[in-house]
C-alpha atoms as a PDB file:
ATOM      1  CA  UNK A   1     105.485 115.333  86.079  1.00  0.00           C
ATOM      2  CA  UNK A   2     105.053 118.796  84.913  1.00  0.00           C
ATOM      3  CA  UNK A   3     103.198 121.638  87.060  1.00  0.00           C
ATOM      4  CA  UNK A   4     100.352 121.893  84.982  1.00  0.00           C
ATOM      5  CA  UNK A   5      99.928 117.968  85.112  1.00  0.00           C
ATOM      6  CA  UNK A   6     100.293 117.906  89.104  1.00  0.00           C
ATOM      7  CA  UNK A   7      98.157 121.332  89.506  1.00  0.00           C
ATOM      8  CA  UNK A   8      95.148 119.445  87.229  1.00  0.00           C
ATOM      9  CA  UNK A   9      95.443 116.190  89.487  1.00  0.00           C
ATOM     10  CA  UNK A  10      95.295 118.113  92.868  1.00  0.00           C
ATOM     11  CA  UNK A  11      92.778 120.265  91.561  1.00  0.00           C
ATOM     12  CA  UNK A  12      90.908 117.173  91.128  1.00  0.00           C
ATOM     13  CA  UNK A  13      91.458 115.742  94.390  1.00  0.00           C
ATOM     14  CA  UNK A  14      90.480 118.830  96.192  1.00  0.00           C
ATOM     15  CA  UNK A  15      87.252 118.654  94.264  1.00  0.00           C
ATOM     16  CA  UNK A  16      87.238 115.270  95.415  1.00  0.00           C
ATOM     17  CA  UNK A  17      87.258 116.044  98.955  1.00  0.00           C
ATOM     18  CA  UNK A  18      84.745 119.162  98.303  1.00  0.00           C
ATOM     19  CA  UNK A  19      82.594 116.158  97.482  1.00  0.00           C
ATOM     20  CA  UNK A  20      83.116 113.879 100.216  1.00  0.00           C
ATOM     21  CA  UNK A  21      81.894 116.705 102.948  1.00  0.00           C
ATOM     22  CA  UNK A  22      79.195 117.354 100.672  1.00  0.00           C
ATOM     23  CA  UNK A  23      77.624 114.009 100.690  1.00  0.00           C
ATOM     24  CA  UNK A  24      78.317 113.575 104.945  1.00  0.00           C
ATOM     25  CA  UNK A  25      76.210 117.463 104.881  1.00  0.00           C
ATOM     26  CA  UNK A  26      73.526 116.604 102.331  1.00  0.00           C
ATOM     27  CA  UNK A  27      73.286 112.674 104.788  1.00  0.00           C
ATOM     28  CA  UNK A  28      72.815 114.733 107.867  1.00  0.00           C
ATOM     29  CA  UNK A  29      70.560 117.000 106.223  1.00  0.00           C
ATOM     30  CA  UNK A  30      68.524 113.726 105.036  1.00  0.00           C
ATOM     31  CA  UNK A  31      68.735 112.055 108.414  1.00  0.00           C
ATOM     32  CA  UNK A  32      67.116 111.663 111.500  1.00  0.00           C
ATOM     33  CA  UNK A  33      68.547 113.319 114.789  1.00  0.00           C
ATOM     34  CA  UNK A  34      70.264 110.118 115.599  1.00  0.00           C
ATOM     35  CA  UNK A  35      71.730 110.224 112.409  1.00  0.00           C
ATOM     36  CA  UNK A  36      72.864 113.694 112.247  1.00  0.00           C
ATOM     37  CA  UNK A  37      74.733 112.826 115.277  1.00  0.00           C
ATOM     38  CA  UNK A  38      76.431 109.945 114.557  1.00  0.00           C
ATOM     39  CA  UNK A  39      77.753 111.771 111.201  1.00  0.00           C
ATOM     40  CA  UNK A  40      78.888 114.790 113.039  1.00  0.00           C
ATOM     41  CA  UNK A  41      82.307 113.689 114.638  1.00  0.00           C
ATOM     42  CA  UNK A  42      82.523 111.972 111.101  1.00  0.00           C
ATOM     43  CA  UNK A  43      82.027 115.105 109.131  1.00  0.00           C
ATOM     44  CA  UNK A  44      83.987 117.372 111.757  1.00  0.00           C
ATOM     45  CA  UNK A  45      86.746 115.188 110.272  1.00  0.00           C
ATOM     46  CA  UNK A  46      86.430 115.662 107.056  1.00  0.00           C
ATOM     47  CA  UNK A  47      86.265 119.059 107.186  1.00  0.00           C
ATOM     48  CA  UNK A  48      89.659 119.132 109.087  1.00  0.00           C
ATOM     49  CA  UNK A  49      90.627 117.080 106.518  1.00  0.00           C
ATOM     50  CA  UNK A  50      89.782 119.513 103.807  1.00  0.00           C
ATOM     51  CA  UNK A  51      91.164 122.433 105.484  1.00  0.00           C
ATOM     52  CA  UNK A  52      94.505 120.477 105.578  1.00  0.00           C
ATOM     53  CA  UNK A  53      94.138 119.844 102.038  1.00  0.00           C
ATOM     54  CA  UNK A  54      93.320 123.768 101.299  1.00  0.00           C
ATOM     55  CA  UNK A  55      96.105 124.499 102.902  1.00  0.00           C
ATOM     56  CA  UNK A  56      98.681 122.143 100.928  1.00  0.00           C
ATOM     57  CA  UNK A  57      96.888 123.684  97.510  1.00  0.00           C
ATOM     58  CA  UNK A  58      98.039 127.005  98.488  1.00  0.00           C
ATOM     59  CA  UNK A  59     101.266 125.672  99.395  1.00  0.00           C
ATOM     60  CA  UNK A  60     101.465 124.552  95.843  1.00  0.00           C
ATOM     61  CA  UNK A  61     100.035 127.655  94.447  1.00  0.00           C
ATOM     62  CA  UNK A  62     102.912 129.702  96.018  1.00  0.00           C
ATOM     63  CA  UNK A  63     105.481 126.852  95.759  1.00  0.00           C
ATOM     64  CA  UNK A  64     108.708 126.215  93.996  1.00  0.00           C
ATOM     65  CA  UNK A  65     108.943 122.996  91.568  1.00  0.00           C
ATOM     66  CA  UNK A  66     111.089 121.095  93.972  1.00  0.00           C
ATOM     67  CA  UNK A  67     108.216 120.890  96.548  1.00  0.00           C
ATOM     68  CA  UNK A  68     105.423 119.945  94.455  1.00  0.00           C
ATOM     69  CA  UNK A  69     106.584 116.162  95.402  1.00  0.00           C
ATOM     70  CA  UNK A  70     106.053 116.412  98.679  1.00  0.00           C
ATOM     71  CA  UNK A  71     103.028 118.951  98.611  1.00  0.00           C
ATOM     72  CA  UNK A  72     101.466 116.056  96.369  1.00  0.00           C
ATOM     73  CA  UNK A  73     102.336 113.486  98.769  1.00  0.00           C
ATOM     74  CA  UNK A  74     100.458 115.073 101.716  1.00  0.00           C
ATOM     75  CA  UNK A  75      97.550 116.024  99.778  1.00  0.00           C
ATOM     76  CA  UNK A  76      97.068 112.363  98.664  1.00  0.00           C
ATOM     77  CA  UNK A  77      97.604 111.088 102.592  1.00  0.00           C
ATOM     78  CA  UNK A  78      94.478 113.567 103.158  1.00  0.00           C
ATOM     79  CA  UNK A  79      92.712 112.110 100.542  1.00  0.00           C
ATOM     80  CA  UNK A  80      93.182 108.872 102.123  1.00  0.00           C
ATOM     81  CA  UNK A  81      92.465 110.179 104.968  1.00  0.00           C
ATOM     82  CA  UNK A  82      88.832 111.524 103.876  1.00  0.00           C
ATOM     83  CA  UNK A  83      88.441 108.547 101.987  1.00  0.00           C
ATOM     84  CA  UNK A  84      88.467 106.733 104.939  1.00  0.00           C
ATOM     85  CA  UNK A  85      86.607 109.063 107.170  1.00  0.00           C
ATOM     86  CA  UNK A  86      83.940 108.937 104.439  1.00  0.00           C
ATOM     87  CA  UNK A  87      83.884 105.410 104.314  1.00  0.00           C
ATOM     88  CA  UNK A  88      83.146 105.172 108.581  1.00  0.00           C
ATOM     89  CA  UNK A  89      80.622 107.817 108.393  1.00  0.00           C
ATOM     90  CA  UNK A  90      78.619 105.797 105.262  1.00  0.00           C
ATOM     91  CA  UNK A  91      77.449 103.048 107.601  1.00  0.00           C
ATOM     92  CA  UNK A  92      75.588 105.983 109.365  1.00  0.00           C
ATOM     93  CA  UNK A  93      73.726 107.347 106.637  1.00  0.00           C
ATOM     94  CA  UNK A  94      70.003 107.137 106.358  1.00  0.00           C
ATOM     95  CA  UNK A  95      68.557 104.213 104.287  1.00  0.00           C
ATOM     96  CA  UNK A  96      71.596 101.929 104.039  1.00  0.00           C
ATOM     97  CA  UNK A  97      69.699  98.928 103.922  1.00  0.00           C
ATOM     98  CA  UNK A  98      67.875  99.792 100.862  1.00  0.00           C
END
């Protein structure tokens, strides 16, 4: 996998997780106190999640070709991560039953 190849797909992913804290905000904008406080621990996550994941980019931005493996790897475990942060903090949004 060439850099440009791996720089597009973490680009991607970081957009990805740009996304994911974006919903969890816009939710606890939407939501009712209750809701906005079962989402925060959820979203505090994420947004750890996303720092971590800032972090790796500029790793990769500043890296060598021979650690663009494992920068890659550890941005897609915080992927996962938010994915499954995301996922928790979904059965708290507003209007789930609809």
């Amino acid at each position: 996998m060439n850099e440009k190849t791996v720089k597009e797909q973490l680009q991607t992913e970081l957009a990805n997780l740009q996304s994911i804290v974006d919903e969890v905000k816009l939710q606890m904008h939407l939501g009712a106190k209750e809701v906005q406080d079962n989402l925060q621990p959820h979203l505090e996550e994420l947004e750890h999640e996303l720092r971590q994941a800032k972090e790796k980019w500029e790793q990769f931005e500043s890296s060598s070709e021979s650690a663009w493996e494992e920068i890659q790897t550890g941005f897609s475990k915080s992927l996962k991560s938010m994915q499954q942060a995301f996922e928790k903090a979904k059965k708290h949004f507003p209007d789930q039953d609809k």
